[in-house]
C-alpha atoms as a PDB file:
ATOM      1  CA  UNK A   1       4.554 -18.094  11.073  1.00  0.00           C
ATOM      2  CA  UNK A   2       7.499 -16.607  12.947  1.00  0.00           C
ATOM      3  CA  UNK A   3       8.220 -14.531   9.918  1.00  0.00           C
ATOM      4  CA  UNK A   4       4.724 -12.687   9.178  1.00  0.00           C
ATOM      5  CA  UNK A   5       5.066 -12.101  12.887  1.00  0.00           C
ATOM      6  CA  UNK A   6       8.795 -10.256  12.896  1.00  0.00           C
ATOM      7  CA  UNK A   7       8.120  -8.979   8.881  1.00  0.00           C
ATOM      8  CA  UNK A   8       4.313  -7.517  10.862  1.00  0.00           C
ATOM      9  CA  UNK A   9       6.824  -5.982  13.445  1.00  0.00           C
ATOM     10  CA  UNK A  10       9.351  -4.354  11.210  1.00  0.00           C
ATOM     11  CA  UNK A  11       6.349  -2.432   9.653  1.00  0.00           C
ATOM     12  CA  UNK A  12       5.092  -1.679  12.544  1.00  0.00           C
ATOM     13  CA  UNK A  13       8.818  -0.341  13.914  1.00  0.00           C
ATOM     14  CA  UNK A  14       9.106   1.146  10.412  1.00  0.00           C
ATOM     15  CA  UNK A  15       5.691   3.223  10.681  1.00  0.00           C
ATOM     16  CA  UNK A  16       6.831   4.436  14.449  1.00  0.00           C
ATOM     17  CA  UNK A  17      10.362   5.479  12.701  1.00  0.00           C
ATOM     18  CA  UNK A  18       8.490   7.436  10.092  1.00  0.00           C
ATOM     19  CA  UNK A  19       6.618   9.648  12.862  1.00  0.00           C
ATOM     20  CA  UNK A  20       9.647  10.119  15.065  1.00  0.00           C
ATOM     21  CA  UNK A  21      11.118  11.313  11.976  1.00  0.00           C
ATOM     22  CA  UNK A  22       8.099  13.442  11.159  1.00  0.00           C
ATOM     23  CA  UNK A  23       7.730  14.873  14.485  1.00  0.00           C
ATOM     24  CA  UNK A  24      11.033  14.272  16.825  1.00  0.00           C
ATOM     25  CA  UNK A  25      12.200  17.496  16.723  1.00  0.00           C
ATOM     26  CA  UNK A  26       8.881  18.110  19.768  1.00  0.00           C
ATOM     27  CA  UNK A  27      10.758  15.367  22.076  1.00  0.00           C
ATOM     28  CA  UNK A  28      14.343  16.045  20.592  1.00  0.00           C
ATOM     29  CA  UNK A  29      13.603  19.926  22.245  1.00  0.00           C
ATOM     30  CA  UNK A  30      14.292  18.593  25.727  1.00  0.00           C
ATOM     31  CA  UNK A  31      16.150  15.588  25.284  1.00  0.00           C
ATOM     32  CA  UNK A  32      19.933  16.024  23.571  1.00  0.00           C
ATOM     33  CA  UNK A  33      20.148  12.008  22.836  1.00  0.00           C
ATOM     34  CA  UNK A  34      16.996  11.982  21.187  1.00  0.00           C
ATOM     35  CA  UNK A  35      17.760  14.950  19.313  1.00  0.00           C
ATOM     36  CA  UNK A  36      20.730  13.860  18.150  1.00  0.00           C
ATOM     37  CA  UNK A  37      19.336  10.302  16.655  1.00  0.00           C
ATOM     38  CA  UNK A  38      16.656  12.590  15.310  1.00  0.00           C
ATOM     39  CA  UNK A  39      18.957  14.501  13.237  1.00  0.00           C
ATOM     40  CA  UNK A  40      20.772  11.858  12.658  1.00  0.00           C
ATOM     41  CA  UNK A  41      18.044   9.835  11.136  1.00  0.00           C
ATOM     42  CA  UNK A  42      16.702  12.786   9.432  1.00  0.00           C
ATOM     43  CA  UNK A  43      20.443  13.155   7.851  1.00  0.00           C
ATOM     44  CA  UNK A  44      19.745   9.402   7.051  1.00  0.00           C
ATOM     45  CA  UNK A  45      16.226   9.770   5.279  1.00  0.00           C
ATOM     46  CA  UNK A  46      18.045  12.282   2.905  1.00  0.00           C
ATOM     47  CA  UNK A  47      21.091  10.545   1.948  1.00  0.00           C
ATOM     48  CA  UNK A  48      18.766   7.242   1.475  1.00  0.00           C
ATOM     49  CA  UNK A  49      16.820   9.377  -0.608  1.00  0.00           C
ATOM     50  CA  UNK A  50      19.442  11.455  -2.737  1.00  0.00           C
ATOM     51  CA  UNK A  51      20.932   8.326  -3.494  1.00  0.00           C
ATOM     52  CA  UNK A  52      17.448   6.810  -4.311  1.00  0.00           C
ATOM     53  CA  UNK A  53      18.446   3.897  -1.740  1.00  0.00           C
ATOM     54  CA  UNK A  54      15.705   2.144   0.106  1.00  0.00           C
ATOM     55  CA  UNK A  55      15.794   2.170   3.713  1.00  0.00           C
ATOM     56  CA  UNK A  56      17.246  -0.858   5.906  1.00  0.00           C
ATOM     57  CA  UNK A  57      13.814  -1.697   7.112  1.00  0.00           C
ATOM     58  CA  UNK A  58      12.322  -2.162   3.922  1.00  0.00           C
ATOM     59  CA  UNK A  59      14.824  -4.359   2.893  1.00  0.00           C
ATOM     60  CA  UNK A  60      14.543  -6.596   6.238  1.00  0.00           C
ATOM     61  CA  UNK A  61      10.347  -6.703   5.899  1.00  0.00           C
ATOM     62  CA  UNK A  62      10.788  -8.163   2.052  1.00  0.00           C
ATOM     63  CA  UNK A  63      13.021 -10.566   3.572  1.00  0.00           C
ATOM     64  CA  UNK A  64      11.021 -11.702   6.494  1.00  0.00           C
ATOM     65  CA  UNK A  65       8.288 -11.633   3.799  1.00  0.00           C
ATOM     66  CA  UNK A  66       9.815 -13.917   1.621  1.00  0.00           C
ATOM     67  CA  UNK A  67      10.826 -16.273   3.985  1.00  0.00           C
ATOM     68  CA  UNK A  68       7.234 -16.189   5.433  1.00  0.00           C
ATOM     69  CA  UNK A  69       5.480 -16.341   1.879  1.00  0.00           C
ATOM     70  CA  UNK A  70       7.638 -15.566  -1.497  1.00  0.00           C
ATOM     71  CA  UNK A  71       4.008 -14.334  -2.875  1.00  0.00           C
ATOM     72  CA  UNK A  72       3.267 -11.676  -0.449  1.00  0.00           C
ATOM     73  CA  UNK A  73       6.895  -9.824  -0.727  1.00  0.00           C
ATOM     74  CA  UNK A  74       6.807  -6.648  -3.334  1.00  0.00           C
ATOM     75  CA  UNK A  75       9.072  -4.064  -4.866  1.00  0.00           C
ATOM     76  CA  UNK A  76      10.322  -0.708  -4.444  1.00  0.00           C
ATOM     77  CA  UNK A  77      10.052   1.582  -1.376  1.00  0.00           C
ATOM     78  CA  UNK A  78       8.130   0.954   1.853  1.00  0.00           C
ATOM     79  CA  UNK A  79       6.518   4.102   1.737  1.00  0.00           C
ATOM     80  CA  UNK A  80       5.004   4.017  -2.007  1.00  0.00           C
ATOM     81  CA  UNK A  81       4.015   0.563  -0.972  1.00  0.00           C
ATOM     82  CA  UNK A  82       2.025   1.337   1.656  1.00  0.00           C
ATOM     83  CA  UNK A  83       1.198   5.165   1.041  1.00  0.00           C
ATOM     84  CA  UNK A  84      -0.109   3.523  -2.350  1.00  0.00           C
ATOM     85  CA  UNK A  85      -2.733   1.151  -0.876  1.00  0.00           C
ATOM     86  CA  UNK A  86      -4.216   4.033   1.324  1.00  0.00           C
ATOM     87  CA  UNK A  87      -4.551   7.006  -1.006  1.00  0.00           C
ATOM     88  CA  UNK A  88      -4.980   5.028  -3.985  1.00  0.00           C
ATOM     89  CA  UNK A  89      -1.922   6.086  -5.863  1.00  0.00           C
ATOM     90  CA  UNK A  90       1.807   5.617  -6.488  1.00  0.00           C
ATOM     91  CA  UNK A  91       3.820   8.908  -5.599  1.00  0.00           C
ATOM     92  CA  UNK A  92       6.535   9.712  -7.785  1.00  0.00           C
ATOM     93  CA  UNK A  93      10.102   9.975  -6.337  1.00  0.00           C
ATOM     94  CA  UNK A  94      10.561  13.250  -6.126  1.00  0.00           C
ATOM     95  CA  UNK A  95       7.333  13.958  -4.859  1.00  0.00           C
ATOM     96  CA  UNK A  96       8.737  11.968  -1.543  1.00  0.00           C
ATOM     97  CA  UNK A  97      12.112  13.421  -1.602  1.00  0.00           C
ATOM     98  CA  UNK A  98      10.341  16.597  -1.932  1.00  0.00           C
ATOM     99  CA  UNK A  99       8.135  15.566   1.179  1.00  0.00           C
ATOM    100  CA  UNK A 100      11.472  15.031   2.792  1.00  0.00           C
ATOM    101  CA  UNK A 101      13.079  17.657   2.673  1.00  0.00           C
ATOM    102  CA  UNK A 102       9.596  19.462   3.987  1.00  0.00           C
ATOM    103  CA  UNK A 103       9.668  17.355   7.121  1.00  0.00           C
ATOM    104  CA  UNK A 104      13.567  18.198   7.361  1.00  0.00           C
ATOM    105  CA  UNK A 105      12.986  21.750   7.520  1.00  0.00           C
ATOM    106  CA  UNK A 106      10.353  21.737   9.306  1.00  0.00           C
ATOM    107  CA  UNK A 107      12.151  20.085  12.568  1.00  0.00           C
ATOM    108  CA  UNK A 108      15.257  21.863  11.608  1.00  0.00           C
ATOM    109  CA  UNK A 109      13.156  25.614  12.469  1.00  0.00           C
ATOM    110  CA  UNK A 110      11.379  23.892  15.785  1.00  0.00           C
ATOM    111  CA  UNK A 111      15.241  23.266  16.637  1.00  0.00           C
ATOM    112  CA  UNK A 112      15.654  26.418  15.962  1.00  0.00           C
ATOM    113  CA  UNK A 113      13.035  28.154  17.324  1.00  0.00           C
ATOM    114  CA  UNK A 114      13.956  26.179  21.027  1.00  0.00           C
ATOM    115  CA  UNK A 115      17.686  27.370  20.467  1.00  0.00           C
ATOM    116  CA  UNK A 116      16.410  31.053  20.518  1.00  0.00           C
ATOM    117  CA  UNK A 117      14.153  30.911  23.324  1.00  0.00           C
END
């Protein structure tokens, strides 16, 4: 039971990673440690994904899964896993490296944009 409970946790620290990586660069602004593990972790998300790696996390929740319940672990990336059951569909690869590099960008011109102002 411990297991589900820590492999529940990791997705639910996983999910919170994802949006900080989405959307840190609005706290990273005003803060220079969070920006800094911001653009570190966005410099993290693109390596993982040049390199088609899978991210730490994932790899600790199939773990704790398989520990818990060998039957309930899966393959592949946490994202497609989960992205999968709520739109329906599997994305392909470079549809989420594509998506990465958008959400890079995107937090690289709010940095920006505070830098000038």
């Amino acid at each position: 039971m411990i297991y589900k409970i820590l492999a529940d946790l990791t997705v639910i620290i996983h999910f919170l990673w994802i949006l900080f990586l989405i959307a840190g660069a609005w706290i990273g602004r005003k803060n220079r440690i969070i920006k800094y593990l911001h653009i570190g972790g966005l410099g993290f998300a693109f390596v993982i994904q040049c390199f088609g790696w899978y991210c730490p996390l994932t790899h600790l929740e199939v773990w704790l899964r398989a520990k818990h319940d060998p039957l309930l672990t899966y393959k592949g990336s946490f994202i497609v896993h989960y992205i999968e059951k709520i739109i329906y569909t599997e994305l392909p690869e470079w549809l989420i490296f594509l998506l990465t590099l958008v959400i890079i960008t995107i937090n690289f011109l709010i940095y920006k944009k505070c830098r000038l102002t």
